[in-house]
Protein backbone atom coordinates (compact mmCIF):
# COMPACT_ATOMS: atom_id res chain seq x y z
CA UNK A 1 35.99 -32.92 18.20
CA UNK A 2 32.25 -34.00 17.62
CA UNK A 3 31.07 -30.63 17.40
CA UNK A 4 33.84 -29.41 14.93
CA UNK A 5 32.30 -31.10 11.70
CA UNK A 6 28.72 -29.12 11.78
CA UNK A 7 30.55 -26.36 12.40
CA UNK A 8 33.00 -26.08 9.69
CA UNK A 9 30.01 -27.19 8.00
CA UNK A 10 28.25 -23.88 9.44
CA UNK A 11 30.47 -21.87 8.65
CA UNK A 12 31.38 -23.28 5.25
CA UNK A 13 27.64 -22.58 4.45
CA UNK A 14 27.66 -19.05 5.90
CA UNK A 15 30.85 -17.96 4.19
CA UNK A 16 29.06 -19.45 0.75
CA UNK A 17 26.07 -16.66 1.75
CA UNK A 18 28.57 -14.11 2.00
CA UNK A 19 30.60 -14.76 -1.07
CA UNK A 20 27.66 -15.08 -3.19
CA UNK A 21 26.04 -11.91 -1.48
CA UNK A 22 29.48 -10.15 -2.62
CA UNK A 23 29.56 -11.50 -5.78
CA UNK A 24 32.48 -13.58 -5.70
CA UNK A 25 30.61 -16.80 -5.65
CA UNK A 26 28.58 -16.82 -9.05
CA UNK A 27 27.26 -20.22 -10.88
CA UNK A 28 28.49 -20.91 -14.07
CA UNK A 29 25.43 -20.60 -16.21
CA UNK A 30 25.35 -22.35 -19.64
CA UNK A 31 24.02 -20.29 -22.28
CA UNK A 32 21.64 -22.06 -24.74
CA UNK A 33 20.47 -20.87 -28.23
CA UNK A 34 16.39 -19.29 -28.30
CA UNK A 35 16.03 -18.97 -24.32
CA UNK A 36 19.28 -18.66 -22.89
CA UNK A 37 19.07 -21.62 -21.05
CA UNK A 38 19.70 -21.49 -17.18
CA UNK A 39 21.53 -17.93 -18.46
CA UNK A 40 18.53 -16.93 -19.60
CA UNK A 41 16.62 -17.90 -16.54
CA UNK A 42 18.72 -16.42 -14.50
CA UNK A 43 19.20 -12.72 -16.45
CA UNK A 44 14.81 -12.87 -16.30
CA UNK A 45 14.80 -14.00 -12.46
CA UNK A 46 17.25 -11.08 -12.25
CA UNK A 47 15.27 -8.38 -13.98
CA UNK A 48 11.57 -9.25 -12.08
CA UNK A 49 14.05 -8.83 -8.66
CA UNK A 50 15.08 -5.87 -9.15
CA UNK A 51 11.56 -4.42 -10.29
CA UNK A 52 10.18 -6.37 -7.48
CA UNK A 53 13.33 -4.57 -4.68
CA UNK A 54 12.06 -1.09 -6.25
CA UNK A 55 7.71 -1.83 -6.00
CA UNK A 56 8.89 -3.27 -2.21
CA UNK A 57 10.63 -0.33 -1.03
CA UNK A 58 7.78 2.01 -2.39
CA UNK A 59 5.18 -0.31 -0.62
CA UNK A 60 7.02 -0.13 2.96
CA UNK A 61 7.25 3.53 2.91
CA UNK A 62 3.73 3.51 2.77
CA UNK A 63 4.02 1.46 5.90
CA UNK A 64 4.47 4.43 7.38
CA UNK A 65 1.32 6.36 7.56
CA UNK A 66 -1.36 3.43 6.47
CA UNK A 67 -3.95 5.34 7.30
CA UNK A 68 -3.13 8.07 5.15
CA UNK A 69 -1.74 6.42 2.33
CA UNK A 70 -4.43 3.45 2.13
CA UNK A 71 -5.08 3.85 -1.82
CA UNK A 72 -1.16 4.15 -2.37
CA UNK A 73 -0.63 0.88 -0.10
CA UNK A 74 -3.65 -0.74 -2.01
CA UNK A 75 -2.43 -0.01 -5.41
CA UNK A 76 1.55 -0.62 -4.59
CA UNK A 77 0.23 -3.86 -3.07
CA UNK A 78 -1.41 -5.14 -6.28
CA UNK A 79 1.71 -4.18 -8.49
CA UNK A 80 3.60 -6.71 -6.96
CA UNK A 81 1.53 -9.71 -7.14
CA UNK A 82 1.87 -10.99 -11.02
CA UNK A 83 5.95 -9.60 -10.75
CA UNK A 84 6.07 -12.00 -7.94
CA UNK A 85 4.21 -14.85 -9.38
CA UNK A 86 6.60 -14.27 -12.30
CA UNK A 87 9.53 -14.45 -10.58
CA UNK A 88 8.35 -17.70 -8.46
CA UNK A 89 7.24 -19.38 -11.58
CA UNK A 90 11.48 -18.42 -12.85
CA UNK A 91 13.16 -19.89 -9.64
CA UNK A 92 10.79 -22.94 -9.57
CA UNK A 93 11.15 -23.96 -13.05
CA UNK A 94 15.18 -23.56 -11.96
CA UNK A 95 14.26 -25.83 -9.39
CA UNK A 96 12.25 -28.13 -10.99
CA UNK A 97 15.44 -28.58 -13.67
CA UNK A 98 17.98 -29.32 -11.58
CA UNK A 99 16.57 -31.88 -9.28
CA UNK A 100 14.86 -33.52 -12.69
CA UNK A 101 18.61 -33.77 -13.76
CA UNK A 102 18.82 -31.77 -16.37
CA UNK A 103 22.09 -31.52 -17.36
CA UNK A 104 22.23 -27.77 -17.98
CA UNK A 105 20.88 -26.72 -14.92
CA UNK A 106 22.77 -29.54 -13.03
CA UNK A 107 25.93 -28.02 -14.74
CA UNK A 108 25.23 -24.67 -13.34
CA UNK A 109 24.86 -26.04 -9.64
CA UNK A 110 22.30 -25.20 -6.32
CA UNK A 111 22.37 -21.97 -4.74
CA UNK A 112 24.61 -22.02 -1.60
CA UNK A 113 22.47 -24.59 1.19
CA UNK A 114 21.16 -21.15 3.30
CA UNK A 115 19.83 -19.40 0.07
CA UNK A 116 18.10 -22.69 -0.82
CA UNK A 117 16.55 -23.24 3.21
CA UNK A 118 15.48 -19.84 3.08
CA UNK A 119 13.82 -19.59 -0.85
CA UNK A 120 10.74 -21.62 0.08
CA UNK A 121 10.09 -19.03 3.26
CA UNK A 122 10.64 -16.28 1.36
CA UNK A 123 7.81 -17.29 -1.09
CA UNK A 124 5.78 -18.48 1.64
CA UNK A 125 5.50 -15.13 3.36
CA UNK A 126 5.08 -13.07 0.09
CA UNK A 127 2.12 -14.95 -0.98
CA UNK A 128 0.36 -15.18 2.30
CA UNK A 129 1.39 -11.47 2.60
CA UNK A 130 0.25 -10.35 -0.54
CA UNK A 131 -2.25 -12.58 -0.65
CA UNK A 132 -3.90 -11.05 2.47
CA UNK A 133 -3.80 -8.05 1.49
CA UNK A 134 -6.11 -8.71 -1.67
CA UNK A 135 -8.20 -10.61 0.97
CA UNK A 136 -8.89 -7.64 2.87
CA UNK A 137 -9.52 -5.34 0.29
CA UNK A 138 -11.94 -7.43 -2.07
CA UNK A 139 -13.59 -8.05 1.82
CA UNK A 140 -13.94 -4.55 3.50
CA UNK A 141 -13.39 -3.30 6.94
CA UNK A 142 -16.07 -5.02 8.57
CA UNK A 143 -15.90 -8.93 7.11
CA UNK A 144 -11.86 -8.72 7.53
CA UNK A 145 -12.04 -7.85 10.94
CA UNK A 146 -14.77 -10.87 11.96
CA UNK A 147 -12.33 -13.59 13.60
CA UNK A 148 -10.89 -16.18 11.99
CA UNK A 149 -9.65 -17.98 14.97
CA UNK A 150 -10.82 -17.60 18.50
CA UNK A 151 -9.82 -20.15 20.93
CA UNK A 152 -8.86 -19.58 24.34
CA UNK A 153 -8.63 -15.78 24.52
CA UNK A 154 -6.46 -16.04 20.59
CA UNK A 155 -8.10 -14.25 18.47
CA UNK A 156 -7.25 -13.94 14.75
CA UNK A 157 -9.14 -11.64 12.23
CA UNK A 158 -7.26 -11.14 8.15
CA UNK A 159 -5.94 -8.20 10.05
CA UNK A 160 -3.99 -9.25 12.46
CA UNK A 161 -2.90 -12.52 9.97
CA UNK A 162 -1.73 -9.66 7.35
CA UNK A 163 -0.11 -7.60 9.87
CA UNK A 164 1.26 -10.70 11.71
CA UNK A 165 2.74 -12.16 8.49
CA UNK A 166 4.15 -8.30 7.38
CA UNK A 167 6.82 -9.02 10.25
CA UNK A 168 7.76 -12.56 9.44
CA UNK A 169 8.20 -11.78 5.49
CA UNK A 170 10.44 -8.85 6.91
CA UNK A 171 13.11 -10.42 8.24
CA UNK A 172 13.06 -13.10 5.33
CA UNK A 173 13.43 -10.55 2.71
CA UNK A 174 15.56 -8.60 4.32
CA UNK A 175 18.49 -12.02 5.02
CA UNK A 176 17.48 -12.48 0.94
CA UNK A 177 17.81 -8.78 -0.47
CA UNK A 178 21.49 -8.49 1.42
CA UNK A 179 22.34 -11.86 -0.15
CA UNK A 180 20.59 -11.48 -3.85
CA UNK A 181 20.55 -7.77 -5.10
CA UNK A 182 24.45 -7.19 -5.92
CA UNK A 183 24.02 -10.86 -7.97
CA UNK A 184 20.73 -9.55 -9.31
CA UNK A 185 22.03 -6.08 -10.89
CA UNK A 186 25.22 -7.72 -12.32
CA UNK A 187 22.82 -10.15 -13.94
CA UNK A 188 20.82 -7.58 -15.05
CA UNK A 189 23.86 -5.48 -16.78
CA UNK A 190 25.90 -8.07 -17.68
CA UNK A 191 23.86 -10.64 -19.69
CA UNK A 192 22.20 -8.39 -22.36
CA UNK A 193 23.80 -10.70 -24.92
CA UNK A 194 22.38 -14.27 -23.94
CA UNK A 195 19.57 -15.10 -26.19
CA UNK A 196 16.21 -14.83 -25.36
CA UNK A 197 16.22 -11.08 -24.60
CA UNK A 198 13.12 -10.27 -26.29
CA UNK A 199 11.51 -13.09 -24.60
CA UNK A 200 12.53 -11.88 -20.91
CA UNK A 201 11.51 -8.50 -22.12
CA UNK A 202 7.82 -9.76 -22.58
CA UNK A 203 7.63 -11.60 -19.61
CA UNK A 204 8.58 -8.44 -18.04
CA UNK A 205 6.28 -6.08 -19.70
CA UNK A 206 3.09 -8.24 -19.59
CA UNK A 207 3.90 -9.02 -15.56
CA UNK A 208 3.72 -5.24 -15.05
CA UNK A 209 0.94 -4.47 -17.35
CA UNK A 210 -1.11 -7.12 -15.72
CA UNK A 211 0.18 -5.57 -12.30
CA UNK A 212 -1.21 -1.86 -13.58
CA UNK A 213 -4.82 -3.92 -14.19
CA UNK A 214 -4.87 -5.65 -10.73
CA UNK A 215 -3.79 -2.32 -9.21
CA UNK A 216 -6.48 -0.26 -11.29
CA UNK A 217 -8.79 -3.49 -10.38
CA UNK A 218 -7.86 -3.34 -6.20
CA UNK A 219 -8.11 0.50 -6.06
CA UNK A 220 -11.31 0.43 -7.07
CA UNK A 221 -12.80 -2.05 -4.74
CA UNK A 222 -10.98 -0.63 -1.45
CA UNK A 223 -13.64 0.59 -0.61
CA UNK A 224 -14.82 0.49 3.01
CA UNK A 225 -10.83 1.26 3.61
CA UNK A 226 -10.46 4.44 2.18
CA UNK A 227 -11.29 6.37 5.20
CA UNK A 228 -9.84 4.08 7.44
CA UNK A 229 -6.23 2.71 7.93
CA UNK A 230 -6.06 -0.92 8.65
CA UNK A 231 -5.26 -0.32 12.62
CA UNK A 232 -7.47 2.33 13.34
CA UNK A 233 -8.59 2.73 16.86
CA UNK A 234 -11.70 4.28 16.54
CA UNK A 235 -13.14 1.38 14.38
CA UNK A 236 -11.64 -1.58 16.73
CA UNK A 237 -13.34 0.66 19.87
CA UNK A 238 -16.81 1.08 17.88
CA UNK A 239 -16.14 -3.13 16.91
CA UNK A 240 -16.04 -4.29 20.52
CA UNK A 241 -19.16 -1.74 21.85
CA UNK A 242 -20.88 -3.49 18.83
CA UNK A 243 -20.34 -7.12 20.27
């Protein structure tokens, strides 16, 4: 009997996941004149998810052959940093409204308790992913691979924290894509009418035409990598005759 609370509470929770990853579990948005209102926020957070799902799958089939693919993993990389500082900036002003009490936000309710756990995690690991990434580029081959940490036989280079951080992110995003891309493309479809469409549409447009500079930006400065793949053997053997 003292167990059986937490876990209809555990499974209450999980079943929430499920519903909402199904679709039969959506909020009740208001819709507000100009923006939309949390309707609005929602159809834009929609939108930059499903651009983001597309630029993500393109960037991890590049995961594939690194080595060979550098520029395409370097430029893929940079499209998706101002669609994801977009979409952060749309669930964190969500955020922000409901636990400031606003009362049209407040109407439209949390996310169910695992989404909301896991949201922080799941922009934790795409920035320090992403983030990373840029780091190594706008560094080269030689300055990324100098150790960050190395205490006690651990040794930590941007590398390994990029490559390290690739894993984590992956089994984050994938828990968040089962649960959010239905919701996300029958946002997407359905709310064409809630006002503000002209104003998600320029959000959208200028996140990816600032993603096309940082790509064009990126490309250019890769650099020492363009021969090289980030775990290339040949460089880490020449690296350790060198120390």
């Amino acid at each position: 009997m003292v167990n059986s609370v937490p876990d209809r509470g555990y499974r209450a929770a999980t079943r929430d996941v499920v519903d909402t990853a199904l679709g039969r579990n959506e909020r009740p948005d208001p819709v507000r004149p100009v923006s939309g209102g949390p309707a609005g926020n929602a159809a834009l957070t929609a939108w930059l998810g499903l651009v983001l799902l597309v630029l993500f799958f393109l960037e991890g089939l590049t995961v594939l052959d690194v080595r060979g693919l550098i520029t395409w993993h370097v430029a893929l990389g940079a499209l998706l940093v101002p669609p994801v500082l977009a979409k952060t900036a749309t669930t964190g002003w969500r955020v922000l409204c409901y636990y400031a009490g606003q009362r049209d936000y407040q109407e439209a309710g949390p996310p169910p308790l695992l989404l909301r756990m896991l949201g922080p995690l799941v922009v934790l690991t795409s920035v320090v992913l992403l983030g990373s990434g840029v780091v190594l580029v706008l560094l080269g081959e030689e300055s990324s691979r100098r150790a960050l940490v190395d205490v006690a036989g651990l040794r930590l280079d941007w590398v390994g924290l990029h490559q390290g951080v690739f894993f984590v992110w992956f089994a984050v995003m994938t828990v968040h894509v089962l649960a959010r891309a239905l919701p996300a493309f029958r946002l997407a479809v359905r709310r064409h009418g809630v006002p503000g469409g002209a104003l998600r549409i320029a959000v959208v447009t200028v996140s990816l035409v600032l993603a096309a500079g940082t790509a064009v930006w990126l490309v250019g400065a890769e650099g020492s990598w363009q021969h090289r793949g980030f775990d290339d053997p040949e460089h880490h053997e020449g690296s350790a005759r060198a120390r």
